[in-house]
Protein backbone atom coordinates (compact mmCIF):
# COMPACT_ATOMS: atom_id res chain seq x y z
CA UNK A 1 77.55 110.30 94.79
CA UNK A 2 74.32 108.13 96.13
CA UNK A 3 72.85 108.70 99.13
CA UNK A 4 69.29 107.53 97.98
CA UNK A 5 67.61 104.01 98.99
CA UNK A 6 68.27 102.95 95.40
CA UNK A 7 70.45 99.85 95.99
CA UNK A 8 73.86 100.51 94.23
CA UNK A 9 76.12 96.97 92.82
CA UNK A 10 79.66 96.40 91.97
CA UNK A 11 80.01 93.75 89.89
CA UNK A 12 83.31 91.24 89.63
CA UNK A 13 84.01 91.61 85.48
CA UNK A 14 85.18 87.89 85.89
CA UNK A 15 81.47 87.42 87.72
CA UNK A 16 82.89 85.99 90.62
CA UNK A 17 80.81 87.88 92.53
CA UNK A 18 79.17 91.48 93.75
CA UNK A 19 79.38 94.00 96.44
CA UNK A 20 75.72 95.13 97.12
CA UNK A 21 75.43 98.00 98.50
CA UNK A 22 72.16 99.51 100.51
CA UNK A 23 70.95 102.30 101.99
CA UNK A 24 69.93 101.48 105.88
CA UNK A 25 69.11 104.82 107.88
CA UNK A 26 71.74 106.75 107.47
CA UNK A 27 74.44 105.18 105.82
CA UNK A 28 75.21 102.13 103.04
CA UNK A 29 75.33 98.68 104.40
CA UNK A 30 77.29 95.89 102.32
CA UNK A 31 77.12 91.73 101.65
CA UNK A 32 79.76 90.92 99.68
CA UNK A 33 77.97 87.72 97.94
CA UNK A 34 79.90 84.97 95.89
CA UNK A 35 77.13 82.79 94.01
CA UNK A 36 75.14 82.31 97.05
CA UNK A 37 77.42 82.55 99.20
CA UNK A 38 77.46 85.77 101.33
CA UNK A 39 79.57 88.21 104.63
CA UNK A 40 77.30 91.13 105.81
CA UNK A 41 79.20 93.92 106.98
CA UNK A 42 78.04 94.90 110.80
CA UNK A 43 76.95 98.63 111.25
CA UNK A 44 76.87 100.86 113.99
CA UNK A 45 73.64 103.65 114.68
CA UNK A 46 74.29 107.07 113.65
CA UNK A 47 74.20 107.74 117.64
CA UNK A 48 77.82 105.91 117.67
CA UNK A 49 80.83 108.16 117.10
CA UNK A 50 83.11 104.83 116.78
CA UNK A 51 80.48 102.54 115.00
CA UNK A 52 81.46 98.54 114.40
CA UNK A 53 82.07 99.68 110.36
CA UNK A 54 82.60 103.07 108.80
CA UNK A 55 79.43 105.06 108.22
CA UNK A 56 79.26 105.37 104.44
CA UNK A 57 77.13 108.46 103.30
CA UNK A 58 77.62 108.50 100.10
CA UNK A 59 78.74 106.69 97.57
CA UNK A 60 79.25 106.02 93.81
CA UNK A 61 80.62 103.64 91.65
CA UNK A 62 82.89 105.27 88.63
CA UNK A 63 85.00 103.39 85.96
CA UNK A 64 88.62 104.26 86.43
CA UNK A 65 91.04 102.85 83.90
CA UNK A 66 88.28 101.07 82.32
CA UNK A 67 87.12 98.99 85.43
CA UNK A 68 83.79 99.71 87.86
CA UNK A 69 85.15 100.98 91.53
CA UNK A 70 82.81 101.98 94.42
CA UNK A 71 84.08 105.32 96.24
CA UNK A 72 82.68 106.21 99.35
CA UNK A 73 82.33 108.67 101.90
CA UNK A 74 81.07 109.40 105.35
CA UNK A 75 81.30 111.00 108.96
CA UNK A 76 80.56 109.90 112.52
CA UNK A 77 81.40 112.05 115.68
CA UNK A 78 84.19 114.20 114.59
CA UNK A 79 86.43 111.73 112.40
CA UNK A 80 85.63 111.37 108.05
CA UNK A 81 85.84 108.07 106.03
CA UNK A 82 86.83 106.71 102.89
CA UNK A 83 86.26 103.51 100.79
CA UNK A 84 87.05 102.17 97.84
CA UNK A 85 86.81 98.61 96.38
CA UNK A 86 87.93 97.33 93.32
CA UNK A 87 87.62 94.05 91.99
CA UNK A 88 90.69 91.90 92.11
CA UNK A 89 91.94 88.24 90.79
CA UNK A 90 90.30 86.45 93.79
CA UNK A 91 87.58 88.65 94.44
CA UNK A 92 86.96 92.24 95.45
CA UNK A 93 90.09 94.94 97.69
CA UNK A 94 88.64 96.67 100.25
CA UNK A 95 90.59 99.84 101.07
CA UNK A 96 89.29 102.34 104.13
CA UNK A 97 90.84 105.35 105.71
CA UNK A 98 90.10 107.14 108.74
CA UNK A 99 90.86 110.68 109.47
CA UNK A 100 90.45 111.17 113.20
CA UNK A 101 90.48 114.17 115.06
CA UNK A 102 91.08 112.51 118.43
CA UNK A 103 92.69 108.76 119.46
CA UNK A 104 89.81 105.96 117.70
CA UNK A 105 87.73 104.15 120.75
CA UNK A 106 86.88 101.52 118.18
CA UNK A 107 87.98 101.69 114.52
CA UNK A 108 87.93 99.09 111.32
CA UNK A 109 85.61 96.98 109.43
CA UNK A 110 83.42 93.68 111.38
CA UNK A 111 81.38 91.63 109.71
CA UNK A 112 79.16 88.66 110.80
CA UNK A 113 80.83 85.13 110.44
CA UNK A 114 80.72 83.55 107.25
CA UNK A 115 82.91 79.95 106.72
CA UNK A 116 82.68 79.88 103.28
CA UNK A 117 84.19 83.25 102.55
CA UNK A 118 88.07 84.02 103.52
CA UNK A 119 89.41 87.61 103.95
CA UNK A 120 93.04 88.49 103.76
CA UNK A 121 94.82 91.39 105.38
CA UNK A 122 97.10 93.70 103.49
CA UNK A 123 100.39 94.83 104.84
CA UNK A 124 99.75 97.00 108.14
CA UNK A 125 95.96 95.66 108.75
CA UNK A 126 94.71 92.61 110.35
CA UNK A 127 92.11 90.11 110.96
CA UNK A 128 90.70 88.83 114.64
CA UNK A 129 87.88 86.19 114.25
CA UNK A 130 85.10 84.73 116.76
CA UNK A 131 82.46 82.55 116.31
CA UNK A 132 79.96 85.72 115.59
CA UNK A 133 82.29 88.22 113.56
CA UNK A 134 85.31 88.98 111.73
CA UNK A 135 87.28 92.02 112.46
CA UNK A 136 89.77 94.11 110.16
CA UNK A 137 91.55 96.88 111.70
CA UNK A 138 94.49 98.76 111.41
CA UNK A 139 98.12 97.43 112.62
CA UNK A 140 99.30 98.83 115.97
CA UNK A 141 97.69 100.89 118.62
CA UNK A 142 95.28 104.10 118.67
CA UNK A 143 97.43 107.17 119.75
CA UNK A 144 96.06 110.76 119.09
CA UNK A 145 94.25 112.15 116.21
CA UNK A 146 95.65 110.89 112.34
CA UNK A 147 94.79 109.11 109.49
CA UNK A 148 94.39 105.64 109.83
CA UNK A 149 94.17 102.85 107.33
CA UNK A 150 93.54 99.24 106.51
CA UNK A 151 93.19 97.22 103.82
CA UNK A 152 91.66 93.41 102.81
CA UNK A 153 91.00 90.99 99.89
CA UNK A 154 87.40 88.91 100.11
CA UNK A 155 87.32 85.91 98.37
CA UNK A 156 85.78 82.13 98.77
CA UNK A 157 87.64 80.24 100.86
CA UNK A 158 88.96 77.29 98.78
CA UNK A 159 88.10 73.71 99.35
């Protein structure tokens, strides 16, 4: 696993797009970017035990089954993460678990707005929107320490 400033890419076999990831103080940043057309994940500070997006450590990108996959990993306050993404039809699955040792103050995945690109929950996550950001967090409410989980698809938005 990666935790130098060497930028790391997952490419879309199709080349739909990429996933760039990069190394900004202490954990990986990611722009998911569709010919041009780009979301920027929003971080936190390694000061934040419940930062706006997990705080990815390290990370690696393997071929499983014949197909490139990022895997990540990281830690903020007392709770772990996990990533991985995987290319799919549209575009690229984001999945990301939480192990949490006490009830999340804040907990999923926010990026800043983009128009052009559309991001669809999976079954027990979901998506809130403003004009800045768009938010993907688990289903239901915080209660206790657990493992907690959500999952999206990034793709253009058609038309």
């Amino acid at each position: 696993m990666s935790t130098s400033t060497t930028p790391l890419s997952l490419q879309h076999p199709q080349g739909l797009g990429t996933v760039h990831f990069v190394w900004t103080h202490d954990r990986f940043d990611h722009t998911i970017d569709f010919d041009g057309r780009q979301i920027a994940c929003r971080n936190g500070t390694g000061e934040q035990a419940w930062p706006q997006s997990p705080p990815i450590q390290q990370l690696s990108i393997e071929s499983i089954d014949g197909r490139d996959v990022a895997l990540g990993v990281g830690c903020a306050g007392t709770s772990h993460w996990s990533l991985s993404v995987e290319p799919a039809p549209e575009g690229f699955r984001f999945d990301w678990a939480c192990r949490a040792k006490e009830t999340p103050e804040l907990l999923g995945t926010t990026y800043h707005d983009s128009t052009a690109i559309e991001i669809e929950p999976a079954a027990a996550s979901n998506v809130t929107a403003d004009t800045a950001s768009t938010r993907i967090r688990p289903d239901g409410t915080f209660s206790g320490g657990g493992t907690y989980r959500w999952c999206y698809t990034v793709r253009l938005r058609e038309g």
